[in-house]
Protein backbone atom coordinates (compact mmCIF):
# COMPACT_ATOMS: atom_id res chain seq x y z
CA UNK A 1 16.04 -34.69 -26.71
CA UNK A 2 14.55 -32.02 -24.09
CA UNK A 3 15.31 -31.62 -20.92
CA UNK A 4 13.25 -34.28 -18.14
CA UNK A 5 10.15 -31.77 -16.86
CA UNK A 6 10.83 -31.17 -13.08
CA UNK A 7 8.97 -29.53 -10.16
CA UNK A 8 10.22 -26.36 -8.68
CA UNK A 9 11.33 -26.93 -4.66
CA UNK A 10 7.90 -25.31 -3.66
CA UNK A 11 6.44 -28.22 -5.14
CA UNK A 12 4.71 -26.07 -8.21
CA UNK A 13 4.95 -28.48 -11.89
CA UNK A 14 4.83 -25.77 -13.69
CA UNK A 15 6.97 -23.28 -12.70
CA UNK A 16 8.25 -21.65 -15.52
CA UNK A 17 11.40 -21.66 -13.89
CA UNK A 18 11.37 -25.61 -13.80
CA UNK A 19 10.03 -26.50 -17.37
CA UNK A 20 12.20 -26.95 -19.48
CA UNK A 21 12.40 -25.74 -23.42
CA UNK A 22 10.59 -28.50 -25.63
CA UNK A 23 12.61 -29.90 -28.77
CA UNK A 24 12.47 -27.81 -32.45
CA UNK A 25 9.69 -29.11 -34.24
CA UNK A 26 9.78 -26.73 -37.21
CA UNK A 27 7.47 -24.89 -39.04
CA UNK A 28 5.42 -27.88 -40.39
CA UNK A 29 5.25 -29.92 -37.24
CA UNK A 30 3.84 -26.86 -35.93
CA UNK A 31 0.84 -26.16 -38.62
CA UNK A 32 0.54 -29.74 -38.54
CA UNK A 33 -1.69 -28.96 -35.81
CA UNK A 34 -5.11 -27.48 -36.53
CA UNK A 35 -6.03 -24.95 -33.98
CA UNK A 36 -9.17 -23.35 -34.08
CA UNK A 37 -11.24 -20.52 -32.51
CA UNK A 38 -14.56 -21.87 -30.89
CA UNK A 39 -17.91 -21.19 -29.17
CA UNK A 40 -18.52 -23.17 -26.00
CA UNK A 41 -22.26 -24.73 -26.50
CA UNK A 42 -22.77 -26.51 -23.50
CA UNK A 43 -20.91 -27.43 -20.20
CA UNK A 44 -21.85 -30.51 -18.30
CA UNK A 45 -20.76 -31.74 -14.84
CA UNK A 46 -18.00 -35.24 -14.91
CA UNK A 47 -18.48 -36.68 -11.90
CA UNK A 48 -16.44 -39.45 -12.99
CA UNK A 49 -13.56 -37.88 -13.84
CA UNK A 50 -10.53 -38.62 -11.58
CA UNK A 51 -9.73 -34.85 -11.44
CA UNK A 52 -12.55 -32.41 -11.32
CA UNK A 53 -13.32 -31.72 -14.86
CA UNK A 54 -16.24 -30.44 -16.86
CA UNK A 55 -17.66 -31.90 -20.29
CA UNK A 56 -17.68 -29.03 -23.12
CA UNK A 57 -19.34 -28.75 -26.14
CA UNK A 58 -17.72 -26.47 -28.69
CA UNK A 59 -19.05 -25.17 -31.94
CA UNK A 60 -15.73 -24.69 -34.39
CA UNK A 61 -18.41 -23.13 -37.08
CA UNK A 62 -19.54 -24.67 -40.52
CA UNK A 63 -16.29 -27.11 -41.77
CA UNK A 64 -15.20 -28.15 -38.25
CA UNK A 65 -18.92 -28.44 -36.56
CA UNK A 66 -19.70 -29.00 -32.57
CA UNK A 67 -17.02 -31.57 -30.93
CA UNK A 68 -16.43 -32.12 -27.14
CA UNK A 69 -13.97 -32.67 -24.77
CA UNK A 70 -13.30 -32.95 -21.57
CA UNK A 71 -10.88 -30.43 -19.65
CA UNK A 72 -9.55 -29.78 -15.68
CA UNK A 73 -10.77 -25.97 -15.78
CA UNK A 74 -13.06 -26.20 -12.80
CA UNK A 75 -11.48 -22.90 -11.90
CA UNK A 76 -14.16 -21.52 -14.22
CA UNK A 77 -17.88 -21.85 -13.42
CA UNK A 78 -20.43 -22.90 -15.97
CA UNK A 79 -21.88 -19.55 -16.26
CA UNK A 80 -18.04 -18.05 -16.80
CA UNK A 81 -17.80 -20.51 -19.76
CA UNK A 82 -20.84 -20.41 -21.92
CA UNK A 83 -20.55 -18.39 -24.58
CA UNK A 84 -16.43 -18.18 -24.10
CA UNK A 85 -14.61 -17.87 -26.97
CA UNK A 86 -11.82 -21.24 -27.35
CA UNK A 87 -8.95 -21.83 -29.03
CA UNK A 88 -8.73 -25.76 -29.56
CA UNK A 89 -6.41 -28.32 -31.39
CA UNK A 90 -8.51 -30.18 -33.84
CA UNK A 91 -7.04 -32.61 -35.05
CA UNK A 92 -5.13 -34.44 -32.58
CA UNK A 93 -7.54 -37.63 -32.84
CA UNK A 94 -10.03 -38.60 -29.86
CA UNK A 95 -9.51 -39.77 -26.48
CA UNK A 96 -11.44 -41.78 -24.13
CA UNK A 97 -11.50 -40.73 -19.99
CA UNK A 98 -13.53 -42.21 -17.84
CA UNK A 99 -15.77 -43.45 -20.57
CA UNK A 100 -16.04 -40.04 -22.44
CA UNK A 101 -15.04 -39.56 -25.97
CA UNK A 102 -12.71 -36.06 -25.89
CA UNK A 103 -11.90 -35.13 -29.80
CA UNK A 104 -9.86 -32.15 -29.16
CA UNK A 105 -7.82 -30.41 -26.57
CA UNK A 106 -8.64 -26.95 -25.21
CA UNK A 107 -6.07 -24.56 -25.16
CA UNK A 108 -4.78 -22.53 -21.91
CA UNK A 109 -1.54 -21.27 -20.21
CA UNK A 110 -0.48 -23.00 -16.75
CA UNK A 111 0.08 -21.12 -13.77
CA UNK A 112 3.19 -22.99 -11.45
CA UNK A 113 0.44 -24.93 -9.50
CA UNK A 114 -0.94 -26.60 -12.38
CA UNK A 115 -4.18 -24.51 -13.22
CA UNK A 116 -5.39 -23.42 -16.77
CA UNK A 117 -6.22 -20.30 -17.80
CA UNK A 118 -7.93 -20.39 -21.09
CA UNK A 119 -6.24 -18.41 -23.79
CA UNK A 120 -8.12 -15.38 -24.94
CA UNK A 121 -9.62 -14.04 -28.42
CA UNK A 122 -10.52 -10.59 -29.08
CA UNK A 123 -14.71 -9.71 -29.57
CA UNK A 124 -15.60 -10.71 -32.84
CA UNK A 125 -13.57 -13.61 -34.04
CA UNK A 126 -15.72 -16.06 -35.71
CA UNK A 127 -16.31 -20.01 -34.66
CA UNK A 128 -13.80 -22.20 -37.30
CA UNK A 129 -11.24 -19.10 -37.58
CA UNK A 130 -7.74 -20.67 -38.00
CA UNK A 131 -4.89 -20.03 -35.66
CA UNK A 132 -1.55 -19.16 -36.71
């Protein structure tokens, strides 16, 4: 079993320094999970979200189609994410907040205070690419 996650004594949660390594899963828990490249469609305001939060709408190209989800990335404005290039988990089933159906998770890395930064693609990778 891993380690409890802890905060850092500057009061950061995720301090690299305090979070501790997650258990083995192996190579097929890991491509269990379907992560895909995406095209943000659409970002709407979610007022009433308990965290500021915005309401995307990503298009994962022709097998995977346009989902949504909701995500704490209010570090980036509207403008900053239209068009972005994603990389989402799939196929981790849906989830309702705050009566909004999410039905995937957007990926980023978290800086010690908690805030997201979106992982990155290179120009030209195409909406429904697999990630490996």
């Amino acid at each position: 079993m891993a380690a409890q996650h802890s905060i850092d004594p500057d009061g950061r949660p995720y301090d690299p320094a305090a979070v501790p390594a997650k258990d083995v899963v192996g190579a097929e828990g890991f491509f269990a999970v379907d992560m895909r490249a995406g095209v943000v469609t659409a970002v709407d305001d979610f007022p009433e979200a308990r965290k500021p939060a915005w309401k995307l709408t990503v298009d994962f190209g022709p097998v995977i189609g346009e989902l949504r989800t909701s995500a704490q990335i209010t570090n980036y404005t509207a403008a900053e994410l239209l068009g972005r290039t994603v990389v989402g988990a799939v196929n981790l089933g849906e989830k309702r907040i705050a009566g909004f159906t999410s039905q995937f998770l957007v990926l980023g890395a978290l800086d010690p205070d908690g805030t997201v930064r979106l992982l990155e693609l290179p120009d030209g990778v195409q909406p429904g690419a697999p990630i490996a």
